[in-house]
C-alpha atoms as a PDB file:
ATOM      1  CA  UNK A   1     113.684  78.179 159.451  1.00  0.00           C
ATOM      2  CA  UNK A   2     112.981  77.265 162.797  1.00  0.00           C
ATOM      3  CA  UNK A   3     114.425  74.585 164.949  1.00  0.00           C
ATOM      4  CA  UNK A   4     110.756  73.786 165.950  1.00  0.00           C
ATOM      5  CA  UNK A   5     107.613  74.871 165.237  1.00  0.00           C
ATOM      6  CA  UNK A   6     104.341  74.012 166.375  1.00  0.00           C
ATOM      7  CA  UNK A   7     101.244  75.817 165.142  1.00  0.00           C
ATOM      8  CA  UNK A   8      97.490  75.378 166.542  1.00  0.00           C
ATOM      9  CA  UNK A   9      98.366  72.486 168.573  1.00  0.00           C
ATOM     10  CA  UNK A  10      95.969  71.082 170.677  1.00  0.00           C
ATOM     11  CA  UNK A  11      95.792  68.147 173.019  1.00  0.00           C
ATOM     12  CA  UNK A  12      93.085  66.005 174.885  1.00  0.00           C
ATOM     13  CA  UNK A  13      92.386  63.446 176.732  1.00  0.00           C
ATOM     14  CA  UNK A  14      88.991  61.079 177.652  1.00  0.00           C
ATOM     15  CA  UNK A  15      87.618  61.413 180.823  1.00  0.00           C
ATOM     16  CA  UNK A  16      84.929  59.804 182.955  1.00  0.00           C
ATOM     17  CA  UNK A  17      83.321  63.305 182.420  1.00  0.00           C
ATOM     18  CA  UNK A  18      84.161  63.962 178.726  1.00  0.00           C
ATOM     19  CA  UNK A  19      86.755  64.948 176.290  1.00  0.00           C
ATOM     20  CA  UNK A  20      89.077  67.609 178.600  1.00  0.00           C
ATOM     21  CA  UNK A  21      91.366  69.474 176.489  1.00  0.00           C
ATOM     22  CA  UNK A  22      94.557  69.985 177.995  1.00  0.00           C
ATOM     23  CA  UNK A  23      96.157  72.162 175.164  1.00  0.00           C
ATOM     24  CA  UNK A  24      93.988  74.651 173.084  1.00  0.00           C
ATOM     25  CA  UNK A  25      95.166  75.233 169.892  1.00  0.00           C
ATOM     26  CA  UNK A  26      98.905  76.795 170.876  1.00  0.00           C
ATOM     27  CA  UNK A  27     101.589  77.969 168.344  1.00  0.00           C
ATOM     28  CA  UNK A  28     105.179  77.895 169.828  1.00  0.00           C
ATOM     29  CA  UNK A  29     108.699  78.519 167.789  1.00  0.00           C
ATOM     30  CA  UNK A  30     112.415  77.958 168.787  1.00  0.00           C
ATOM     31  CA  UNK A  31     115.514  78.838 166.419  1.00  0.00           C
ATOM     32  CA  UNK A  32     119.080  77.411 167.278  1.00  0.00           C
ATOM     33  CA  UNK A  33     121.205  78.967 169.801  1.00  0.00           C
ATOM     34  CA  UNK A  34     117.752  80.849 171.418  1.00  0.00           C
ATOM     35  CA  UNK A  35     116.113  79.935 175.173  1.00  0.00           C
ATOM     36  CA  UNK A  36     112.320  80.298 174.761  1.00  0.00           C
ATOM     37  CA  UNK A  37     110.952  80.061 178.174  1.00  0.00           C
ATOM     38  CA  UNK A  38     106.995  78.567 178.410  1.00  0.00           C
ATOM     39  CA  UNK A  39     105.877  79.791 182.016  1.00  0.00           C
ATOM     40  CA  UNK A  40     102.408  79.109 183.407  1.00  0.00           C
ATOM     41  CA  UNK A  41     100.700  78.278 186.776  1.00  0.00           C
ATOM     42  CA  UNK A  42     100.717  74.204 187.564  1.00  0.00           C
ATOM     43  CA  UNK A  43      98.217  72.521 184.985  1.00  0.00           C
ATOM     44  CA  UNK A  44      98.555  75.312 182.366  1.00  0.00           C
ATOM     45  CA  UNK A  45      99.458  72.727 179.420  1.00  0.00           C
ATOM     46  CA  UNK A  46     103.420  73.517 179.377  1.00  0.00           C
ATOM     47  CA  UNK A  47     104.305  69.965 179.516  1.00  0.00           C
ATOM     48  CA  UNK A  48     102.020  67.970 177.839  1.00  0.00           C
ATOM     49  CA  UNK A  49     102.541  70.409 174.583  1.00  0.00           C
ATOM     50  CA  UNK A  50     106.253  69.533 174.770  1.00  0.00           C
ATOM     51  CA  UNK A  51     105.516  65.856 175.362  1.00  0.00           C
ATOM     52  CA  UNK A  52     102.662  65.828 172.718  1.00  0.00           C
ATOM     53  CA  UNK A  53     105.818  67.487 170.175  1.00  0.00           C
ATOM     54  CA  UNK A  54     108.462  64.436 171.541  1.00  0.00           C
ATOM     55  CA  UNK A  55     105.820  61.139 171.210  1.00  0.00           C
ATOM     56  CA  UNK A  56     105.889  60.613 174.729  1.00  0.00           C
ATOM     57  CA  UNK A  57     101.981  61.013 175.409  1.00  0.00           C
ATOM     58  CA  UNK A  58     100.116  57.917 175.968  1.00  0.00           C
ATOM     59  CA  UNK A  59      97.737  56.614 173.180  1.00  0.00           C
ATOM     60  CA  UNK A  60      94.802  57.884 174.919  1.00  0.00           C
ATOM     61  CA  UNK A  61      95.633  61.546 174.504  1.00  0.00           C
ATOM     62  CA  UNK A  62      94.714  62.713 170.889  1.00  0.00           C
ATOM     63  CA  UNK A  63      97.151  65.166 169.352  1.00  0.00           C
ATOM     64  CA  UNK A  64      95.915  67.458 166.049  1.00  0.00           C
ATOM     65  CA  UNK A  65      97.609  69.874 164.936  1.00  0.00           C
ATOM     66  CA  UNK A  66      98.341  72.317 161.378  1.00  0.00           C
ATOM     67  CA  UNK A  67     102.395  72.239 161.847  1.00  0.00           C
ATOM     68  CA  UNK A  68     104.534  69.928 163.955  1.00  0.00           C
ATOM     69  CA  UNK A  69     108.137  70.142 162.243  1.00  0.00           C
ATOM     70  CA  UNK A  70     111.681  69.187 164.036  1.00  0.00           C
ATOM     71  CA  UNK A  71     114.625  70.681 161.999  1.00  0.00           C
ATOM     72  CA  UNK A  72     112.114  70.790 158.562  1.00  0.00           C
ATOM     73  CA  UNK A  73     111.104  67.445 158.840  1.00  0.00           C
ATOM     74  CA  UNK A  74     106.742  66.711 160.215  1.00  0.00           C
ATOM     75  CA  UNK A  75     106.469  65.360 163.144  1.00  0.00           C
ATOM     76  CA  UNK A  76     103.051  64.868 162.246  1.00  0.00           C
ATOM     77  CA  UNK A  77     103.602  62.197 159.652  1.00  0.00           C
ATOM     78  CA  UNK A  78     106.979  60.199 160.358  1.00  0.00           C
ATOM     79  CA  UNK A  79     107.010  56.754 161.172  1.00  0.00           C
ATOM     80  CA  UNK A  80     107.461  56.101 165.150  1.00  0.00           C
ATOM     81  CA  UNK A  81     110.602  53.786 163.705  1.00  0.00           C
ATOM     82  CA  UNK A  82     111.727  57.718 162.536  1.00  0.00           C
ATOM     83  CA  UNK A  83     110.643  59.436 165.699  1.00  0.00           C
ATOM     84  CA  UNK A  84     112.251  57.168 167.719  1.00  0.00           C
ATOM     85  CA  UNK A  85     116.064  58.150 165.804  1.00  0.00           C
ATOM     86  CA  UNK A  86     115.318  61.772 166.510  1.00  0.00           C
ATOM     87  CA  UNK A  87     114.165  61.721 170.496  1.00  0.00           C
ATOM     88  CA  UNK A  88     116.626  60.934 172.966  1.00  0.00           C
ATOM     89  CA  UNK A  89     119.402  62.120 170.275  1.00  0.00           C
ATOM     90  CA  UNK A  90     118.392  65.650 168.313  1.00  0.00           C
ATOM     91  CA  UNK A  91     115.461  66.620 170.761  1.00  0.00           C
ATOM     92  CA  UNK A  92     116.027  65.757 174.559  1.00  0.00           C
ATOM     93  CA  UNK A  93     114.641  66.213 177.573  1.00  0.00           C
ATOM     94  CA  UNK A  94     115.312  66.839 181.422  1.00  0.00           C
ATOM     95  CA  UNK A  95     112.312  65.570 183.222  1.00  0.00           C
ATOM     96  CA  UNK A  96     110.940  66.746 186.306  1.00  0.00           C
ATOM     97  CA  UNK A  97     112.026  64.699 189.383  1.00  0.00           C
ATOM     98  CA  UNK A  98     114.866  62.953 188.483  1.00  0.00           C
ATOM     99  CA  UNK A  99     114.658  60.588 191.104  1.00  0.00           C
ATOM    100  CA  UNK A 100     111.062  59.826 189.497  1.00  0.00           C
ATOM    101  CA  UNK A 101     112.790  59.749 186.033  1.00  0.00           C
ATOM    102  CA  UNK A 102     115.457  57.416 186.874  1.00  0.00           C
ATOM    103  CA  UNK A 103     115.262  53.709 186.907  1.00  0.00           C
ATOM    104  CA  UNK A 104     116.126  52.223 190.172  1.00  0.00           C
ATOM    105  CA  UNK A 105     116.696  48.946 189.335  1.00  0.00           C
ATOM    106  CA  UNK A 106     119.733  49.905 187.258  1.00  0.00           C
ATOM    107  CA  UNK A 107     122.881  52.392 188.553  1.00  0.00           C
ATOM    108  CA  UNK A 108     122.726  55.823 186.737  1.00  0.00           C
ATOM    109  CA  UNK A 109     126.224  54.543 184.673  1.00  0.00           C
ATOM    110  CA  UNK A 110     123.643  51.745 182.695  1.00  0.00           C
ATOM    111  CA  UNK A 111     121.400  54.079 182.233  1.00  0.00           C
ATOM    112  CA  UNK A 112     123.160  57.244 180.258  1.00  0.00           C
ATOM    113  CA  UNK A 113     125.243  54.351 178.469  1.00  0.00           C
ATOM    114  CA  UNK A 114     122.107  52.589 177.636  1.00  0.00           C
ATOM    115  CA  UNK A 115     121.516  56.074 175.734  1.00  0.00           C
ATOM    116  CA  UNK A 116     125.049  55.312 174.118  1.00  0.00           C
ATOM    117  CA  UNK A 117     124.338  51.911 172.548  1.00  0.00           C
ATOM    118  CA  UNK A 118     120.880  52.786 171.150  1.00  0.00           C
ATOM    119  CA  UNK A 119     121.833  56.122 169.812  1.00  0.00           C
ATOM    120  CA  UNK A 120     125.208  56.471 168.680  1.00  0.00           C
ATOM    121  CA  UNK A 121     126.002  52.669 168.283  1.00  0.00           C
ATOM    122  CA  UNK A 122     128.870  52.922 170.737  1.00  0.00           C
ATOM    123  CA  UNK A 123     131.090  49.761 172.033  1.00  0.00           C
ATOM    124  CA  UNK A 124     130.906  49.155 176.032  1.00  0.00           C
ATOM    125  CA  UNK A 125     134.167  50.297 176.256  1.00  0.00           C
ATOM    126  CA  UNK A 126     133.844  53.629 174.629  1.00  0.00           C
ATOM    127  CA  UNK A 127     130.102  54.049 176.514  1.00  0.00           C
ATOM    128  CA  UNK A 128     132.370  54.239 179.290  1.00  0.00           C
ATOM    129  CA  UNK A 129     134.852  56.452 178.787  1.00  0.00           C
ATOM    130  CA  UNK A 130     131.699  59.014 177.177  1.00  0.00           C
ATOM    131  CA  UNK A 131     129.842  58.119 180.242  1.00  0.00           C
ATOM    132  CA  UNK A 132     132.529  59.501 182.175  1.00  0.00           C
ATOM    133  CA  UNK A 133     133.221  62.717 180.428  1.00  0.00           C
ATOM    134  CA  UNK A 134     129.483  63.880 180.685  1.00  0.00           C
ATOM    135  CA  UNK A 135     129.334  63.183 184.078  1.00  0.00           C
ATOM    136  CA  UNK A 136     132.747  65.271 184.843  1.00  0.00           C
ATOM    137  CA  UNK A 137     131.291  67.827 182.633  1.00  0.00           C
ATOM    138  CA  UNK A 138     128.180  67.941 184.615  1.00  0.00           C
ATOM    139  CA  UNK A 139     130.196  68.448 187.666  1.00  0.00           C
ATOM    140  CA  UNK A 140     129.533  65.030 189.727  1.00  0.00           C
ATOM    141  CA  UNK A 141     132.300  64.580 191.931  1.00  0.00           C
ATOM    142  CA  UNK A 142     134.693  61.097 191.218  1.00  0.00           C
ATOM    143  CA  UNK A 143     132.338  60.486 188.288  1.00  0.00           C
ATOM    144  CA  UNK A 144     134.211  56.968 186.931  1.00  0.00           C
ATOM    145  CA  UNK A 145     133.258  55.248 190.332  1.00  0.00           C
ATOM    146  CA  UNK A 146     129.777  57.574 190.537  1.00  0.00           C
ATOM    147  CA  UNK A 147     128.611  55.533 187.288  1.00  0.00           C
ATOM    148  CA  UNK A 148     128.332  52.463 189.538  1.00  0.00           C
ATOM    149  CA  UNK A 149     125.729  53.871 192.127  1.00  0.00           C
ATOM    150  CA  UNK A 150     121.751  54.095 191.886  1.00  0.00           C
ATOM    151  CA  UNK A 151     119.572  56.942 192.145  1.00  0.00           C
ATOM    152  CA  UNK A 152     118.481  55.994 195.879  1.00  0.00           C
ATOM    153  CA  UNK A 153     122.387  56.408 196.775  1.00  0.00           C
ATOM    154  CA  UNK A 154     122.717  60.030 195.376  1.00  0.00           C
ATOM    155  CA  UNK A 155     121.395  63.304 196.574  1.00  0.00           C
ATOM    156  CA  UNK A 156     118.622  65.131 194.313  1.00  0.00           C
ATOM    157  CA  UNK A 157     121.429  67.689 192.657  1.00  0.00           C
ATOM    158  CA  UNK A 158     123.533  64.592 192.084  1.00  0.00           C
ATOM    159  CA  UNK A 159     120.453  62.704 190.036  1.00  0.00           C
ATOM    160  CA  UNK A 160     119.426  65.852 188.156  1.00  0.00           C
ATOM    161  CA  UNK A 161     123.213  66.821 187.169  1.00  0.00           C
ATOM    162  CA  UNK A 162     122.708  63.024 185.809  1.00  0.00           C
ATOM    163  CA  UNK A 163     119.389  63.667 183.927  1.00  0.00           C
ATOM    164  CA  UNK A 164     121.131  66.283 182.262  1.00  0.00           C
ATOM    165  CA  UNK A 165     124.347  64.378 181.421  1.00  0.00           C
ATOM    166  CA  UNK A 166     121.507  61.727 180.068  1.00  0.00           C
ATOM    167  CA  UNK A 167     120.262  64.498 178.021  1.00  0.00           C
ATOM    168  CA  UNK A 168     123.130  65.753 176.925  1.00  0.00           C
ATOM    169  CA  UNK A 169     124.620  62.526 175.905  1.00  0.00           C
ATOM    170  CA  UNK A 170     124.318  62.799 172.234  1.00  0.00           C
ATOM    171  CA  UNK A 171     124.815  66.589 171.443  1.00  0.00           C
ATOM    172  CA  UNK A 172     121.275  67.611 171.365  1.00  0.00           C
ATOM    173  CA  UNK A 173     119.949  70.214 168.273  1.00  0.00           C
ATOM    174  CA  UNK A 174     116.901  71.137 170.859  1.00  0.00           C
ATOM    175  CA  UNK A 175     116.948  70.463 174.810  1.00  0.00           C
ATOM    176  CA  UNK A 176     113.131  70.332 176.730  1.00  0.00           C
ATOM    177  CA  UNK A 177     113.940  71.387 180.191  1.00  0.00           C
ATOM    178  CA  UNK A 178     111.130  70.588 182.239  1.00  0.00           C
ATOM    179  CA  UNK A 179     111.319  72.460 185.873  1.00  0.00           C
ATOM    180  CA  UNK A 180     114.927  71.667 186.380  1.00  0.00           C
ATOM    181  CA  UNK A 181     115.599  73.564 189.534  1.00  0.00           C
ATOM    182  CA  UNK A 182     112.330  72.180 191.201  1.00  0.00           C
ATOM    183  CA  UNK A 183     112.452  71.011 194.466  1.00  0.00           C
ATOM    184  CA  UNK A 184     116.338  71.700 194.631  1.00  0.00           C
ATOM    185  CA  UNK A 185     117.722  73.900 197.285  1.00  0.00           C
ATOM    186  CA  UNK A 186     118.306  77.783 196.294  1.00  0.00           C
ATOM    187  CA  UNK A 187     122.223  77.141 196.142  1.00  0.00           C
ATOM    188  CA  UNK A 188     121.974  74.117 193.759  1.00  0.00           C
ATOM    189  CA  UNK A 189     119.355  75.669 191.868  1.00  0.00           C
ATOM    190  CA  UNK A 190     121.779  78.226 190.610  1.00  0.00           C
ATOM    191  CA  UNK A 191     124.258  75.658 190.004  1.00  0.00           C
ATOM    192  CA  UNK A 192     122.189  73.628 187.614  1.00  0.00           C
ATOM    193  CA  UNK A 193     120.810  76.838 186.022  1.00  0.00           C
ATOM    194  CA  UNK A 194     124.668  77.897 185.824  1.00  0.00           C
ATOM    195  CA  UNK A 195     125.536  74.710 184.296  1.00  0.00           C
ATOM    196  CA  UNK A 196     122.396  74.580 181.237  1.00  0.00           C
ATOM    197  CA  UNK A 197     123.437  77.940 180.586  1.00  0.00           C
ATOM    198  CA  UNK A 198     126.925  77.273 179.829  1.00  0.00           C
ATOM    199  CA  UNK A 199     126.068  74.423 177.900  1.00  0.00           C
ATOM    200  CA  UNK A 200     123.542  75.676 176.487  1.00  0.00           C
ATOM    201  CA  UNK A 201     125.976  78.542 174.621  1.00  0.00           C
ATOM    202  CA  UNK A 202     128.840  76.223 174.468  1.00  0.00           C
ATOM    203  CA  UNK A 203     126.890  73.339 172.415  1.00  0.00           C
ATOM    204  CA  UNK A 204     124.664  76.682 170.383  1.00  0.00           C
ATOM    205  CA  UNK A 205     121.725  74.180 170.669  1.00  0.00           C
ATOM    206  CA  UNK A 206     117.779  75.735 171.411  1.00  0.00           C
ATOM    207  CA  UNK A 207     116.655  75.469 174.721  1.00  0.00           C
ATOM    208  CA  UNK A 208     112.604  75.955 175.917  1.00  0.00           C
ATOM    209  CA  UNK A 209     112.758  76.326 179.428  1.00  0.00           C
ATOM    210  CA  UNK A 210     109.102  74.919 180.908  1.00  0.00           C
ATOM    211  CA  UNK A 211     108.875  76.782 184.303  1.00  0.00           C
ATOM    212  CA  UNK A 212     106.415  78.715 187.096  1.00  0.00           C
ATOM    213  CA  UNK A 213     109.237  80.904 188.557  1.00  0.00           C
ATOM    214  CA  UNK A 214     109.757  84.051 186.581  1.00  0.00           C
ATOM    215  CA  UNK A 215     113.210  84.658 188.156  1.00  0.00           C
ATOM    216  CA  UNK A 216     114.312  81.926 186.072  1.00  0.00           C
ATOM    217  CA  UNK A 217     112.831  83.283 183.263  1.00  0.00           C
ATOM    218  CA  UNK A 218     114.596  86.649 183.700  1.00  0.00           C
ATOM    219  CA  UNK A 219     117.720  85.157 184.419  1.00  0.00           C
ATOM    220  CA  UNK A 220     118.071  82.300 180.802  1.00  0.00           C
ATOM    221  CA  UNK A 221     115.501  83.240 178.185  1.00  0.00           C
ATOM    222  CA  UNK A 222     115.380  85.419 175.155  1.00  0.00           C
ATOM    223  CA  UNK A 223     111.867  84.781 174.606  1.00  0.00           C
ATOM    224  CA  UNK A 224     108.735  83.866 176.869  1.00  0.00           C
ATOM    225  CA  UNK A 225     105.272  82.587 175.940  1.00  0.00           C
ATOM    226  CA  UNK A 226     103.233  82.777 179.040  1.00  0.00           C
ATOM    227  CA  UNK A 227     100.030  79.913 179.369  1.00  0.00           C
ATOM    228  CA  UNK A 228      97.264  79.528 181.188  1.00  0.00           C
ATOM    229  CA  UNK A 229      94.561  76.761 181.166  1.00  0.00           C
ATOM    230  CA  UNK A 230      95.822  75.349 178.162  1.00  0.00           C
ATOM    231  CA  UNK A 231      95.943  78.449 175.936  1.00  0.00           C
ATOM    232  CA  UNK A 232      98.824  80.387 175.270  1.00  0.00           C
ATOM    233  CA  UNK A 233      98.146  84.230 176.422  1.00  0.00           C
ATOM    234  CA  UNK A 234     101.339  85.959 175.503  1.00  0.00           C
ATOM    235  CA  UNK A 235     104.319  85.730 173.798  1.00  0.00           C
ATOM    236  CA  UNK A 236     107.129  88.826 174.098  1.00  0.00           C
ATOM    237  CA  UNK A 237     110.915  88.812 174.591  1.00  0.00           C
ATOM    238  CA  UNK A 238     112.085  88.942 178.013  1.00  0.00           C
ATOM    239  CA  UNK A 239     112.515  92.335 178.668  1.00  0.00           C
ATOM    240  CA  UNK A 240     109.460  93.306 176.328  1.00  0.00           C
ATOM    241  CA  UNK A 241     107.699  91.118 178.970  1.00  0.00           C
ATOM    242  CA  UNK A 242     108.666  91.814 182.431  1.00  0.00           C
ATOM    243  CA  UNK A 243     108.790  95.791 181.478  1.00  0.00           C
ATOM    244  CA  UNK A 244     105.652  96.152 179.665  1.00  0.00           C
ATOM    245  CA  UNK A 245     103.433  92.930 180.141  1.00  0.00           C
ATOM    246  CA  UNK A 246     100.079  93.619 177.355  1.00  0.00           C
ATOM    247  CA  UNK A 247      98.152  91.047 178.662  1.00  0.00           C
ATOM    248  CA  UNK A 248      96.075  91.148 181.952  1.00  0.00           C
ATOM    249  CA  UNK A 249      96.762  87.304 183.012  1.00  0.00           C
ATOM    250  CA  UNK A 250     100.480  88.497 182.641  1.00  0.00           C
ATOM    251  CA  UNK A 251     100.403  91.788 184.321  1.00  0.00           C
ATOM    252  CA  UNK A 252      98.512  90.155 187.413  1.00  0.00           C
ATOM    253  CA  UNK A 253     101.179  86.848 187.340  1.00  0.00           C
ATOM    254  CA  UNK A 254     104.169  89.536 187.724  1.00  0.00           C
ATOM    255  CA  UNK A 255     102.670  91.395 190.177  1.00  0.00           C
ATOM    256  CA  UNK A 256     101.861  88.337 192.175  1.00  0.00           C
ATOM    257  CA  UNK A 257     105.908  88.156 192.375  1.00  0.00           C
ATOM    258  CA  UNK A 258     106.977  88.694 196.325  1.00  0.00           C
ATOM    259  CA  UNK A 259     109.972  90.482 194.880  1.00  0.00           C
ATOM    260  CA  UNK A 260     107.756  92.941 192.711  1.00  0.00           C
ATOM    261  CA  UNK A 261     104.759  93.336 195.610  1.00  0.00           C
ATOM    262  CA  UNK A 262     104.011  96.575 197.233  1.00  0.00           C
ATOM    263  CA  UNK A 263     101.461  97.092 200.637  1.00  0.00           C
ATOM    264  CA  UNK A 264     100.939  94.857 203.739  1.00  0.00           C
ATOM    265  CA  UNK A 265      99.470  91.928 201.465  1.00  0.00           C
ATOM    266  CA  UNK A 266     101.152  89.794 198.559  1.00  0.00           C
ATOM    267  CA  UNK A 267      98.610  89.696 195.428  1.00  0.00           C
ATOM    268  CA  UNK A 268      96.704  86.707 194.185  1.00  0.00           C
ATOM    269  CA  UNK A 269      95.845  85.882 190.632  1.00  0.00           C
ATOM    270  CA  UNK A 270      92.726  86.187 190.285  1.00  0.00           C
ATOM    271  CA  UNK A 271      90.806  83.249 188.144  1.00  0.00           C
ATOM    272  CA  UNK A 272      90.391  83.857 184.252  1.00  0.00           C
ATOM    273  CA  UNK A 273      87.376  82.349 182.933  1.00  0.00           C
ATOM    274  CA  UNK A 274      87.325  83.762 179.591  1.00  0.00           C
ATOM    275  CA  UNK A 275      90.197  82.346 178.268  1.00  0.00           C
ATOM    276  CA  UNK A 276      89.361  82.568 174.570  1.00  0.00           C
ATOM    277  CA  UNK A 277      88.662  86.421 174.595  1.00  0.00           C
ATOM    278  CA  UNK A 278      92.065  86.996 177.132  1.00  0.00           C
ATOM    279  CA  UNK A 279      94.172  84.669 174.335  1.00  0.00           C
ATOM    280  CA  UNK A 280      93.688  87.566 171.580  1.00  0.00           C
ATOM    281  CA  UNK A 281      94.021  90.301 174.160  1.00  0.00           C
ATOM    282  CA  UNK A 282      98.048  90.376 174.467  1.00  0.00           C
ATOM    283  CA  UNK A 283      99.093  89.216 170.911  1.00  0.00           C
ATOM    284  CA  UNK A 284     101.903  90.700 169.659  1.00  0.00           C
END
């Protein structure tokens, strides 16, 4: 049984313009202990399908779907009093932009606590001392008097080492990491890739890693589905993918890689209109 599945999901939103569908009728899987990476250009839908699968979309988005199920149990039909036990505790997330993420009206030592008290029923005292561990196991420097300072007073490696010690927190079944290295520097990029790695096979939970860099991808996932406008256009394991890529969105997103690119000119991909018709054309 998978850890999650999701099968035709599909995701929209009213516009001034219309009904725009930002997901197209998608199936994704993860099992425990496996990194499924969901790669795409910017706008592709990788997000908003995880969101749609955690609750987090706002009421204007409408959200069908034939299978939505967390560990067995639907997602579809449990009460948000249900949903609520299960997000932030079995399913987590790392957000993009940490500094975004975080509240900066509170230091980053009320805010993974907060997590704490509402999840695991934890006294302030014991918040602490947990608080403290995840931090030093995240690798933040003097973490007992880091606890006391806001976002605006730590770097951007600092506050996403503390979105993932947020995320962490509770010994997640499934973590959502949403661009995690983005906008880091290369050297701390590795370091926080290094780090969900390690936890990642230390705590044997499932990982889908939402990206646009495929050197990530090569570097933490067994599996990859591959989107684009919504749809989902491919789905292979890593080396299935990067060796012999059967769709053409695929073929021309790898070869758009500056590592991979031959000649006096780097590649573009080209725009895909027909969507539908390319969706079938690299199913495996």
């Amino acid at each position: 049984m998978a850890l999650l599945e999701i099968r035709n999901l599909t995701v929209s939103f009213e516009t001034s313009t219309g009904l725009f569908h930002a997901v197209k009728g998608i199936d994704l899987s993860v099992q425990e202990r496996e990194v499924l990476a969901v790669v795409g250009e910017s706008g592709s839908g990788k997000s908003v399908a995880m969101l749609a699968s955690m609750g987090l979309l706002p009421k204007t988005a409408k959200i069908t779907a034939d299978v939505m199920t967390f560990n067995g149990r639907d997602l579809l039909t449990m009460p948000d009093t249900e949903r609520r036990k299960i997000i932030g505790r079995d399913i987590s997330m790392i957000f993009q932009e940490p500094i975004a993420s975080l509240n900066p009206c509170f230091t980053v030592g009320y805010q993974i606590e907060e997590v704490l008290r509402s999840h695991l029923g934890l006294n302030r005292a014991d918040c602490r001392k947990r608080a403290v561990e995840l931090f030093g196991a995240v690798g933040i420097p003097d973490p007992e008097k880091r606890l006391d300072s806001y976002p605006h007073q730590m770097s951007g490696g600092q506050c996403q080492r503390v979105m993932i010690a947020i995320a962490i927190a509770c010994k997640p079944k499934l973590l959502i990491a949403d661009e995690p290295t983005t906008a880091l520097d290369v050297t701390i990029q590795k370091q926080i890739l290094d780090l969900l790695m390690s936890l990642q096979e230390e705590t044997g939970m499932g990982m889908i890693m939402i990206t646009h860099d495929m050197g990530v991808v090569a570097e933490t996932a067994d599996r990859v589905a591959v989107m684009y406008k919504g749809r989902k256009m491919e789905e292979a394991d890593v080396v299935t993918l990067f060796d012999n890529p059967s769709h053409s969105y695929t073929k021309a997103l790898l070869s758009a890689l500056p590592e991979l690119a031959t000649g006096d000119r780097l590649p573009t991909v080209s725009d895909f209109v027909d969507t539908a018709s390319l969706q079938t054309e690299g199913a495996r």
